[in-house]
N, C-alpha and C. Protein backbone atom coordinates (compact mmCIF):
# COMPACT_ATOMS: atom_id res chain seq x y z
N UNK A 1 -6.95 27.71 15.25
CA UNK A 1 -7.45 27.31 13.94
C UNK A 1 -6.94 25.92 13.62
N UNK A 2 -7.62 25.05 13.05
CA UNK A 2 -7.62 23.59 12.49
C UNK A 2 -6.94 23.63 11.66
N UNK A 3 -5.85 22.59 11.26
CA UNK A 3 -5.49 22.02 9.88
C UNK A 3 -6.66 22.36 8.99
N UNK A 4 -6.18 22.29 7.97
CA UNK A 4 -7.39 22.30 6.28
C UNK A 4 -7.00 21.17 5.36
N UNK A 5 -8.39 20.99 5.05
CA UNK A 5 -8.76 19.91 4.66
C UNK A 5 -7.19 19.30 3.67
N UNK A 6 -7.09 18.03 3.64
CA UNK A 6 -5.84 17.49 3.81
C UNK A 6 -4.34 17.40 4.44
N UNK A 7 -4.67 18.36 5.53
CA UNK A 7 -3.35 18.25 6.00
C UNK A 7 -3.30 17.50 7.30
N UNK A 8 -2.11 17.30 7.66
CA UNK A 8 -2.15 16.49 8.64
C UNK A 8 -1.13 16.50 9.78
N UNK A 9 -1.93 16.91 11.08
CA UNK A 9 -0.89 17.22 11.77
C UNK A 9 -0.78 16.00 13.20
N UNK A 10 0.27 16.36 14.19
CA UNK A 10 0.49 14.86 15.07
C UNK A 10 -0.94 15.53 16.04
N UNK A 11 -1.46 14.49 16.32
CA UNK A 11 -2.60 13.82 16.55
C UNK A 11 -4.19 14.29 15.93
N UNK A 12 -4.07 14.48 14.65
CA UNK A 12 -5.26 14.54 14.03
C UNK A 12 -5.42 13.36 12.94
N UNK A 13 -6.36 13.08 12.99
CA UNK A 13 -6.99 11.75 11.91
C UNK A 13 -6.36 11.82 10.42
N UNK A 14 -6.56 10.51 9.74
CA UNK A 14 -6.09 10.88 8.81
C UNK A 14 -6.75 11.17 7.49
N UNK A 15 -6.21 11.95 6.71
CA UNK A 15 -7.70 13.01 5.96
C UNK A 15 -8.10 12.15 5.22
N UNK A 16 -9.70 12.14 4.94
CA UNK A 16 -10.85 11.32 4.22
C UNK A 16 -10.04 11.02 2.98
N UNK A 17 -9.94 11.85 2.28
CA UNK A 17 -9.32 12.03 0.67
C UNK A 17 -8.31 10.94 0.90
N UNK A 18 -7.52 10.88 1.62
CA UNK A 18 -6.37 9.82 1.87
C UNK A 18 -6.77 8.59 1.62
N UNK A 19 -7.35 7.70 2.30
CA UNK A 19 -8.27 6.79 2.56
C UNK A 19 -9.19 6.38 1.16
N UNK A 20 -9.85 7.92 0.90
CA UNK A 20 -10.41 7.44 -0.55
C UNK A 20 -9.86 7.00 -1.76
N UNK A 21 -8.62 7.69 -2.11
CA UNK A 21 -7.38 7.58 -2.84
C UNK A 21 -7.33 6.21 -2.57
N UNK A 22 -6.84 6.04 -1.66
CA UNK A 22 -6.35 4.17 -1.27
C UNK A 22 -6.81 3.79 -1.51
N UNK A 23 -8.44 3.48 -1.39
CA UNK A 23 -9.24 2.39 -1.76
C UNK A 23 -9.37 3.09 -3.45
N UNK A 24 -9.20 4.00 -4.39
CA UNK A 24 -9.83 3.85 -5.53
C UNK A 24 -8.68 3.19 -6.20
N UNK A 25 -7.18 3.34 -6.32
CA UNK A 25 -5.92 3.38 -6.67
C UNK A 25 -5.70 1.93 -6.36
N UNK A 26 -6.07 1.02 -4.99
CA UNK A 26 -6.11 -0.24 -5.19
C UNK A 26 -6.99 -0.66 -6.28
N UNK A 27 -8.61 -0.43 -6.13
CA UNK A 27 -9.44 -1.02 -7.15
C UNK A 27 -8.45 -0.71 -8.85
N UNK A 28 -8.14 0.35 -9.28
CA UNK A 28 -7.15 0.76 -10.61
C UNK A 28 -6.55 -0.11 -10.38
N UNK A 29 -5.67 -0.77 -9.87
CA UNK A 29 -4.81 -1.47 -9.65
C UNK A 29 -5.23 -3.68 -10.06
N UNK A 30 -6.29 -3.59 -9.32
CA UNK A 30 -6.51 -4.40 -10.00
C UNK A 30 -7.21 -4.56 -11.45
N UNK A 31 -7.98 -3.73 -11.49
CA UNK A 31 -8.28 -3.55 -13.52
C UNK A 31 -7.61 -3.32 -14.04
N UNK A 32 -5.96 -3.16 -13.45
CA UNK A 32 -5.26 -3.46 -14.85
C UNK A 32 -4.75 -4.37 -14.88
N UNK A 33 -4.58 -5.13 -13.64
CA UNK A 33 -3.87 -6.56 -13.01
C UNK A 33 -4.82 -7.84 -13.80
N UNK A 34 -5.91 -7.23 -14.05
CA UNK A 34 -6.67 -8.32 -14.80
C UNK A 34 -7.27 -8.00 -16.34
N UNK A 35 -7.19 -6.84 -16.31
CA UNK A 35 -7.25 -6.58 -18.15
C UNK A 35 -5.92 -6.39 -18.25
N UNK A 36 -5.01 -5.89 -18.36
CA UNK A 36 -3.33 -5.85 -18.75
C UNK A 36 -2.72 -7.22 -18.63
N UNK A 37 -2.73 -7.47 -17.58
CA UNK A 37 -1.74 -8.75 -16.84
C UNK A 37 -2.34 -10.24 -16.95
N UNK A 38 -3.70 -10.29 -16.41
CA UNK A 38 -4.04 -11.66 -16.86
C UNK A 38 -5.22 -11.22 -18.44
N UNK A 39 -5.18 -10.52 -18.85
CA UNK A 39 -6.41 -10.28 -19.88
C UNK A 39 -7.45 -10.60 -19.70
N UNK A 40 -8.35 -10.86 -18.75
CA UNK A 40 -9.51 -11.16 -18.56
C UNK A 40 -10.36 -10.97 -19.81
N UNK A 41 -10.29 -9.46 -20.26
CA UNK A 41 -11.36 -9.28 -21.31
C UNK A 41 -12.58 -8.37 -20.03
N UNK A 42 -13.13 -7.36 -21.18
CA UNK A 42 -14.41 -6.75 -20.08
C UNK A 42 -15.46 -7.80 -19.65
N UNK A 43 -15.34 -9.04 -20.25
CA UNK A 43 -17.22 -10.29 -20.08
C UNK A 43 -15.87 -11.30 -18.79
N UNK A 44 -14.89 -11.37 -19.14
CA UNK A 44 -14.35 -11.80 -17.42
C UNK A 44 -13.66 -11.07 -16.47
N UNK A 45 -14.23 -10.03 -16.51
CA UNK A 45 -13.34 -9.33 -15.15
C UNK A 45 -14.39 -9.45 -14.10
N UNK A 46 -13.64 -10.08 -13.03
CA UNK A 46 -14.23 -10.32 -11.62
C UNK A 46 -14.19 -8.76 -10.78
N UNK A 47 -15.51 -8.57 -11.09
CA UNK A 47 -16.13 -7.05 -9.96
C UNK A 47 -16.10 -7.64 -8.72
N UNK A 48 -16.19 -8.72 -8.44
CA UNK A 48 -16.41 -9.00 -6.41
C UNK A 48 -14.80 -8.35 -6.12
N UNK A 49 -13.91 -9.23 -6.99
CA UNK A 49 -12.38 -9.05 -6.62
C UNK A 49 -12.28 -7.92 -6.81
N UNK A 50 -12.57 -7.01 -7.50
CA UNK A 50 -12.13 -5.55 -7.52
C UNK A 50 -12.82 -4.47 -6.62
N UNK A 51 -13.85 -4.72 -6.22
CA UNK A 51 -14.61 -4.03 -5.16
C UNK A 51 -13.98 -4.64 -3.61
N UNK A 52 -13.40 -6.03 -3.75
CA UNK A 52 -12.62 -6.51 -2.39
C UNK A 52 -11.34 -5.52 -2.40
N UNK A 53 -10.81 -5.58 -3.41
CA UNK A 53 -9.60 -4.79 -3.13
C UNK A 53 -9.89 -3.24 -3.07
N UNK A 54 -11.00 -2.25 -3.60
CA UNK A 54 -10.81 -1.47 -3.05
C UNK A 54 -10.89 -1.34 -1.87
N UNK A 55 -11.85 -2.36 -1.17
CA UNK A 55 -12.34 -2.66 0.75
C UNK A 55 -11.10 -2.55 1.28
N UNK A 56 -10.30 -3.36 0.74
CA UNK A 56 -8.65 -3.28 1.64
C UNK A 56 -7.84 -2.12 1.39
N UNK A 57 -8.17 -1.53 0.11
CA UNK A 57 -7.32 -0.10 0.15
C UNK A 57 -8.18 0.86 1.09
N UNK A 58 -9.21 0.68 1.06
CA UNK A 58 -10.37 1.56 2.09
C UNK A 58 -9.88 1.53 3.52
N UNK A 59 -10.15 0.10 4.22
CA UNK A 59 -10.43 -0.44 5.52
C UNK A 59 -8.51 -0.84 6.15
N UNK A 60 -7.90 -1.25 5.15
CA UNK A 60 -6.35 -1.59 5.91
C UNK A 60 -5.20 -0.55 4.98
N UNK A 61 -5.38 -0.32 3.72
CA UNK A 61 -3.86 0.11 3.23
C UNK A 61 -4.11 1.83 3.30
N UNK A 62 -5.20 2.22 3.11
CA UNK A 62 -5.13 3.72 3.60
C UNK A 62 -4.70 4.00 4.64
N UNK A 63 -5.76 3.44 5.81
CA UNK A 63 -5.64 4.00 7.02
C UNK A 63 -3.81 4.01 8.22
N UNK A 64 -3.77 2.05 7.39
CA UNK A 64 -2.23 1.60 8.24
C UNK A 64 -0.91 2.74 7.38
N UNK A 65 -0.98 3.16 6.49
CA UNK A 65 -0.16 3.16 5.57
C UNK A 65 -0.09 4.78 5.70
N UNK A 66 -1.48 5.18 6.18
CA UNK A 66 -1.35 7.13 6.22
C UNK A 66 -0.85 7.20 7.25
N UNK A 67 -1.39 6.25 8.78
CA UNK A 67 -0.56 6.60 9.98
C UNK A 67 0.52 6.28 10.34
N UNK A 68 0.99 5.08 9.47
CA UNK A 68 2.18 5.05 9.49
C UNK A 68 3.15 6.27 9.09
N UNK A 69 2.65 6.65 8.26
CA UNK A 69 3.74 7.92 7.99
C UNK A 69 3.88 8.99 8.46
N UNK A 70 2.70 8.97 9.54
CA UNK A 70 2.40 9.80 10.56
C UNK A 70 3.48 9.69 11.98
N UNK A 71 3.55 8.30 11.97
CA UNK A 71 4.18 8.16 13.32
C UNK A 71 6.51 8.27 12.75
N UNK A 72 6.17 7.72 11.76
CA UNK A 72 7.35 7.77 10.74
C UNK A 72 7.95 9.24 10.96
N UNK A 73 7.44 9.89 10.86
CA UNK A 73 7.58 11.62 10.97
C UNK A 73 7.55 12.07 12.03
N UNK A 74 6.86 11.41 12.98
CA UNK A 74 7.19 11.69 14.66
C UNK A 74 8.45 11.28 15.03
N UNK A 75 8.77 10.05 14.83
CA UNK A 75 9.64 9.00 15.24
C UNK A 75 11.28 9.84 14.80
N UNK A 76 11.36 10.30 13.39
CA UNK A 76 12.58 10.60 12.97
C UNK A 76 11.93 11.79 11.75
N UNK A 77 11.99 12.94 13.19
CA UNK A 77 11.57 14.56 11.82
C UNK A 77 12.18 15.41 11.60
N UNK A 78 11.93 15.92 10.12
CA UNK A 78 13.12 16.53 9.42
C UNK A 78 12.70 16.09 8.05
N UNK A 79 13.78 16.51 7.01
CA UNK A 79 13.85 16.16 6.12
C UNK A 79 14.82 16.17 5.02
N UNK A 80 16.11 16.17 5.61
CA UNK A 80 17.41 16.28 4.96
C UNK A 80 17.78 15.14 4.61
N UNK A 81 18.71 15.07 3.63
CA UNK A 81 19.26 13.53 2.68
C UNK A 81 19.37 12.45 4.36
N UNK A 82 20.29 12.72 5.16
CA UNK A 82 20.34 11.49 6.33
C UNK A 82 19.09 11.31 6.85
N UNK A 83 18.05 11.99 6.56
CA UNK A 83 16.87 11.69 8.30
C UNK A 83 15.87 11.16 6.66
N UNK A 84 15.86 11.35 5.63
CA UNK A 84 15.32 10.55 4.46
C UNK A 84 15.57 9.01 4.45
N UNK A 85 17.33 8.78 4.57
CA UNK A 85 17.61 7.76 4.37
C UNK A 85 17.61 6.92 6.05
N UNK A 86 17.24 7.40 6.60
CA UNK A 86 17.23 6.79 7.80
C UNK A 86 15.55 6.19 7.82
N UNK A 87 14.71 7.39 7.64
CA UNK A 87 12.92 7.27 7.70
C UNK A 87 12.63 5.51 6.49
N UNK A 88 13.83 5.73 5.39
CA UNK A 88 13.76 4.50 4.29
C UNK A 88 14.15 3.64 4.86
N UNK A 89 15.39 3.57 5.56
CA UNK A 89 15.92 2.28 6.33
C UNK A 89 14.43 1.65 7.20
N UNK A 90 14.05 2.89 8.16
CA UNK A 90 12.72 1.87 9.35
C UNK A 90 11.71 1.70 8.31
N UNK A 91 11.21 2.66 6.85
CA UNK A 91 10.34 2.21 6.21
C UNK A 91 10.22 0.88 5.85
N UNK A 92 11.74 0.24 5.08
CA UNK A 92 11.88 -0.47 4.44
C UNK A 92 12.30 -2.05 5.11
N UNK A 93 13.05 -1.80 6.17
CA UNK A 93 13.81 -2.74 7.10
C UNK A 93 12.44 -3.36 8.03
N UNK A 94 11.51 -2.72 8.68
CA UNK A 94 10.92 -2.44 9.26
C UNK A 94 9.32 -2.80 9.13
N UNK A 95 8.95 -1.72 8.12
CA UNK A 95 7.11 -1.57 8.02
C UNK A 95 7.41 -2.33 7.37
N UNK A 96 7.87 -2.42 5.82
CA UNK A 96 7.28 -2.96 4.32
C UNK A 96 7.21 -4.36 4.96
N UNK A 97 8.03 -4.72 5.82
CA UNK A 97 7.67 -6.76 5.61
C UNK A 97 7.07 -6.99 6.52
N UNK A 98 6.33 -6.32 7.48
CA UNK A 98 5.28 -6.58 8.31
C UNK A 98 3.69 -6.06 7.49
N UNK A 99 3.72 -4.86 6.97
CA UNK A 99 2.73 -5.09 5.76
C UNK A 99 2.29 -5.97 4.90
N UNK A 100 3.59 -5.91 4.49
CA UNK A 100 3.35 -6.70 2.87
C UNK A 100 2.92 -8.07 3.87
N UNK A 101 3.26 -9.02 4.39
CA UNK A 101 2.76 -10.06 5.15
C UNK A 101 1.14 -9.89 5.85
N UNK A 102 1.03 -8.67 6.68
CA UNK A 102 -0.16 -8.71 6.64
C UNK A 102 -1.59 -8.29 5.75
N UNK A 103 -0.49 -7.71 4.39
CA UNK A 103 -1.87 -7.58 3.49
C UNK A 103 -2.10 -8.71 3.13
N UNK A 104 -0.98 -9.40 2.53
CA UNK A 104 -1.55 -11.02 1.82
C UNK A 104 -2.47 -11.69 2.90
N UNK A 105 -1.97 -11.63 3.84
CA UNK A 105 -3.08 -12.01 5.37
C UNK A 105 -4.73 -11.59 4.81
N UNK A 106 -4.78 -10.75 4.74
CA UNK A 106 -6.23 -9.90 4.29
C UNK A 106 -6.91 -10.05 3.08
N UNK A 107 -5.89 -10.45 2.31
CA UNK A 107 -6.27 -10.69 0.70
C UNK A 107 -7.31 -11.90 1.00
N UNK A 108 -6.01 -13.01 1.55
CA UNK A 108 -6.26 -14.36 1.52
C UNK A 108 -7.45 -14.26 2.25
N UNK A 109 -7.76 -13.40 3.14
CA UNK A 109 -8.75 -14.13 4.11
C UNK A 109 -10.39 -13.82 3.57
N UNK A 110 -9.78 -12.05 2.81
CA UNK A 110 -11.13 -11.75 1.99
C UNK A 110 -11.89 -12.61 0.55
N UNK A 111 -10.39 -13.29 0.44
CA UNK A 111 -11.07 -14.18 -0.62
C UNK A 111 -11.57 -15.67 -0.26
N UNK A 112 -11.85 -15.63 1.30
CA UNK A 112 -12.09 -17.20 1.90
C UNK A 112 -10.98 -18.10 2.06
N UNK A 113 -10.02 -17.88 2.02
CA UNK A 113 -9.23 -19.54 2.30
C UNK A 113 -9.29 -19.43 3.71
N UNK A 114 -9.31 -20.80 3.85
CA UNK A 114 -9.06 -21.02 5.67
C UNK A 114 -7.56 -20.52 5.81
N UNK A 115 -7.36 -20.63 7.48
CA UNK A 115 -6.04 -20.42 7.67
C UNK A 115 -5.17 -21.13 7.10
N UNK A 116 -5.32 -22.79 7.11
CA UNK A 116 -3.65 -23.03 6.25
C UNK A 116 -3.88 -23.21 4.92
N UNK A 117 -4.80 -22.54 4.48
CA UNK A 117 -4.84 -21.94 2.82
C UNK A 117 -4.18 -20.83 2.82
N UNK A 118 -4.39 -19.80 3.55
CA UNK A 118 -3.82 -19.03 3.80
C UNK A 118 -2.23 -18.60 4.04
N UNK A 119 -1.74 -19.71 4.72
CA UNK A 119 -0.60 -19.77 5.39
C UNK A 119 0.17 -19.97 4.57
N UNK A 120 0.04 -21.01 3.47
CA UNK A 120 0.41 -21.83 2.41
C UNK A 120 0.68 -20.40 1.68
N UNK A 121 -0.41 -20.10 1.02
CA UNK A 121 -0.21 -18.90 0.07
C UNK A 121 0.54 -17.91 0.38
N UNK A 122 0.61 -17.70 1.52
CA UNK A 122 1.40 -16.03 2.15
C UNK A 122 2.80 -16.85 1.96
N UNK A 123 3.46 -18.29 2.48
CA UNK A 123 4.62 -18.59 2.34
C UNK A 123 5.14 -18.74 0.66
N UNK A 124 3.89 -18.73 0.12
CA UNK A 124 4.30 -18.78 -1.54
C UNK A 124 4.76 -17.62 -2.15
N UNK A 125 3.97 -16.58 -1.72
CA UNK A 125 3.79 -15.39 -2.34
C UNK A 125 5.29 -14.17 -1.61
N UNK A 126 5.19 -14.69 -0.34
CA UNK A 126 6.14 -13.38 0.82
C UNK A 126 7.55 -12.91 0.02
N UNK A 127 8.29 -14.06 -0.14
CA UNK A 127 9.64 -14.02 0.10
C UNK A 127 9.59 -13.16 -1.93
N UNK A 128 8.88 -13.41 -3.07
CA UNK A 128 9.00 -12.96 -4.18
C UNK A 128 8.75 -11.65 -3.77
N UNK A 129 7.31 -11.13 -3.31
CA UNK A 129 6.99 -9.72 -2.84
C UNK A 129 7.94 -8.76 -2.52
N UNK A 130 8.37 -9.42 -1.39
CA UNK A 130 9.49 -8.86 -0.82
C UNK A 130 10.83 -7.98 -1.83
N UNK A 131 10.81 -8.80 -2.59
CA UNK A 131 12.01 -8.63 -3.36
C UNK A 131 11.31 -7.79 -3.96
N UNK A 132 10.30 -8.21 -4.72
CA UNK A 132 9.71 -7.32 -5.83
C UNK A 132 9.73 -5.81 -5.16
N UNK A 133 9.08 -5.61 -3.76
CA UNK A 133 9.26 -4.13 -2.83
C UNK A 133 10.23 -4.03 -3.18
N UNK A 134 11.27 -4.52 -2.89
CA UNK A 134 12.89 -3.43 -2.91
C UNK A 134 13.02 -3.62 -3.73
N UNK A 135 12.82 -3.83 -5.04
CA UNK A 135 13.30 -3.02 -6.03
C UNK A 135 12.53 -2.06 -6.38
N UNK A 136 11.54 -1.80 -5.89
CA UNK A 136 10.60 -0.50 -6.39
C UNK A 136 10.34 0.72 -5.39
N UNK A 137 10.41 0.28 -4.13
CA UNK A 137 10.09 0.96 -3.04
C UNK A 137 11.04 1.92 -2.46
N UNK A 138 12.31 1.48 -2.20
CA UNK A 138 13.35 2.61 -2.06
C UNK A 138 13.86 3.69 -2.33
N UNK A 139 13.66 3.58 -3.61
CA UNK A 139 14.34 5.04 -4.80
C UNK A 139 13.25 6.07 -4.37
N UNK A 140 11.90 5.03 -4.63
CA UNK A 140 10.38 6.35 -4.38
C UNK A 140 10.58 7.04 -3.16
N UNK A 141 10.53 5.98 -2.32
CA UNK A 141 10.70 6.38 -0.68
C UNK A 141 11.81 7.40 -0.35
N UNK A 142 13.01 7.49 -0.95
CA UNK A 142 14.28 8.39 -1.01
C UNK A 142 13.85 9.64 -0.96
N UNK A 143 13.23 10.23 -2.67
CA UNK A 143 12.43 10.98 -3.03
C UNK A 143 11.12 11.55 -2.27
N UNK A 144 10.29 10.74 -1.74
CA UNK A 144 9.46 10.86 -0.88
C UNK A 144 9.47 11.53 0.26
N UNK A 145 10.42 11.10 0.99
CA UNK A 145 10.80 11.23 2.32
C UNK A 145 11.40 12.80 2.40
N UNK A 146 12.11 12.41 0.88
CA UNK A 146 13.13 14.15 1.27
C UNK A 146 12.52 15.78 0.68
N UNK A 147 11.33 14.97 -0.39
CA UNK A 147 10.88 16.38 -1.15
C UNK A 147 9.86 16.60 -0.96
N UNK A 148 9.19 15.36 -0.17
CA UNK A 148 7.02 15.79 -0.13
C UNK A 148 6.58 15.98 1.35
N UNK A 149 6.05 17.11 1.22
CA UNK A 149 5.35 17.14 2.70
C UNK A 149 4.68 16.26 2.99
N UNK A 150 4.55 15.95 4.58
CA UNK A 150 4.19 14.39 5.09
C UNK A 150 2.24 14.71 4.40
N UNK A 151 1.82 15.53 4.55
CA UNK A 151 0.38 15.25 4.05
C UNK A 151 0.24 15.16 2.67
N UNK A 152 1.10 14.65 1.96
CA UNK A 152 1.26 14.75 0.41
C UNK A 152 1.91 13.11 0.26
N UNK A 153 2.74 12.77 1.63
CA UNK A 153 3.18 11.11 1.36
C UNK A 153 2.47 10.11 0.48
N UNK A 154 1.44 10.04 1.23
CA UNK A 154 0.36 9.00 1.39
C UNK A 154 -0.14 8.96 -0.32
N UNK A 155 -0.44 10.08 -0.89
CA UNK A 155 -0.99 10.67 -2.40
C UNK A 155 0.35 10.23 -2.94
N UNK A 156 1.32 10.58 -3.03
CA UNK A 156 2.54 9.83 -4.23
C UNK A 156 2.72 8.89 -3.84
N UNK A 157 2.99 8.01 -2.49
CA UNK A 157 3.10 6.84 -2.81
C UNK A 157 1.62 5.92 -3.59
N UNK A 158 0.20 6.22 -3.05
CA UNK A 158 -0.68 5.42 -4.12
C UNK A 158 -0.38 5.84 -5.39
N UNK A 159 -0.02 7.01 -5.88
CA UNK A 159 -0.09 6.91 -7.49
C UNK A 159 1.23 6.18 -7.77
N UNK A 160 2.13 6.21 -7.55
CA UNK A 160 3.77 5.39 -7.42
C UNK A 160 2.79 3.77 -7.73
N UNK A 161 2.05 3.54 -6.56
CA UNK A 161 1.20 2.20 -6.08
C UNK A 161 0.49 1.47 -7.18
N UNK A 162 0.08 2.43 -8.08
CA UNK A 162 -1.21 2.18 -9.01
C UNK A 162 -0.49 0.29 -10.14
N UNK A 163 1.26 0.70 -10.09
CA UNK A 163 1.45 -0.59 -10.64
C UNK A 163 2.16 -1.59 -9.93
N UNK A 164 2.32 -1.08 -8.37
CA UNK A 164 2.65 -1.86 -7.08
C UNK A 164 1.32 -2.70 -6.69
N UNK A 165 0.32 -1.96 -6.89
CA UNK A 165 -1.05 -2.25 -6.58
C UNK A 165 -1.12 -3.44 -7.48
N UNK A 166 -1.25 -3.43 -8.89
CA UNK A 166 -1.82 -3.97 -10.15
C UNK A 166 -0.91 -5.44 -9.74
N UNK A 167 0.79 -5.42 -9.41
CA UNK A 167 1.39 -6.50 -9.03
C UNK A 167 0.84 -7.32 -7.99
N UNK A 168 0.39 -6.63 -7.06
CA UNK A 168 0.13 -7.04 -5.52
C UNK A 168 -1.11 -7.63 -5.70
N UNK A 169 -1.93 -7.27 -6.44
CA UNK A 169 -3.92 -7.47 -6.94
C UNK A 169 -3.42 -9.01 -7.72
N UNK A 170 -2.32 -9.05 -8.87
CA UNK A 170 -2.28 -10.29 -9.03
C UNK A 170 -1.53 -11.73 -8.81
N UNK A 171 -0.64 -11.12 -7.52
CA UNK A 171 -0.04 -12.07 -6.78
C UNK A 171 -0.93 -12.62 -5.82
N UNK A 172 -1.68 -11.40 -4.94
CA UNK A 172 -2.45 -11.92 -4.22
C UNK A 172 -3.92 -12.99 -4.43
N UNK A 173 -4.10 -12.75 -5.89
CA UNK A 173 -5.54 -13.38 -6.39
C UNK A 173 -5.00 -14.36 -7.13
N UNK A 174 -3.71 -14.80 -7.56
CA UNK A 174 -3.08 -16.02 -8.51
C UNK A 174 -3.35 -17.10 -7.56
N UNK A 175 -4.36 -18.28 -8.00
CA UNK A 175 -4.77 -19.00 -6.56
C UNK A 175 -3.98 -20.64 -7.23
């Protein structure tokens, strides 16, 4: 008998719902990044930019971000306070700054800049990000790691995301 629908076991795909979540929780993320944060107003909110970012929660932050936690759980499984804080150490030491670098990669590129538009911006934006992650990412990840089943990861960290997202939607689009 098969896993059911959302669960997720080592070598099965990662569930639709996952993926969908990602891409809707990015798009949330930027409507509030631009009605909250920059105020656009409903007559200026940019729909291309918010339909781009759900594309990247769709096409890169679901998919990298569910199997990552897939292989995360292969790599070091269990779930007691040490194999938590160990899964946070490679989360954090590890994935978050090869992500976070290659989403701005994706942002930048979905919004057209050439490469050293690009390059420029990711060196503007990296090193604040960064910081901004650890202070938000660890405590969740602690929690995460030690109390949620791995097919439940992926779902608290996007809702955790929804104002990681909203930050990330307007760092990445501040041109």
């Amino acid at each position: 008998r098969g896993p059911s629908c959302g669960q997720v076991t080592r070598g099965s795909v990662l569930p639709k719902w996952a993926v969908l979540v990602a891409g809707a929780l990015m798009g949330a993320g930027d409507v509030i990044a631009q009605q909250l944060v920059e105020q656009r107003g409903l007559h200026g909110h940019h729909c291309p930019r918010t339909l781009k970012m759900m594309g990247i929660g769709f096409c890169f932050v679901g998919p990298v971000v569910g199997s990552w936690y897939r292989i995360l759980d292969w790599l070091i499984p269990g779930n007691t306070k040490v194999v938590a804080v160990k899964k946070v150490i490679l989360d954090q030491g590890g994935f978050a700054p090869c992500f976070l670098g290659c989403f701005l990669a994706v942002t930048g590129a979905t919004n057209g800049l050439s490469v050293q538009e690009n390059w420029s911006k990711i060196q503007q934006d990296y090193l604040d990000a960064l910081v901004t992650n650890y202070c938000i990412w660890p405590p969740v990840q602690i929690a995460n790691f030690y109390f949620v089943p791995l097919q439940h990861r992926l779902a608290v960290v996007q809702c955790v995301a929804i104002v990681w997202n909203c930050y990330l939607s307007w760092k990445a689009n501040r041109m």
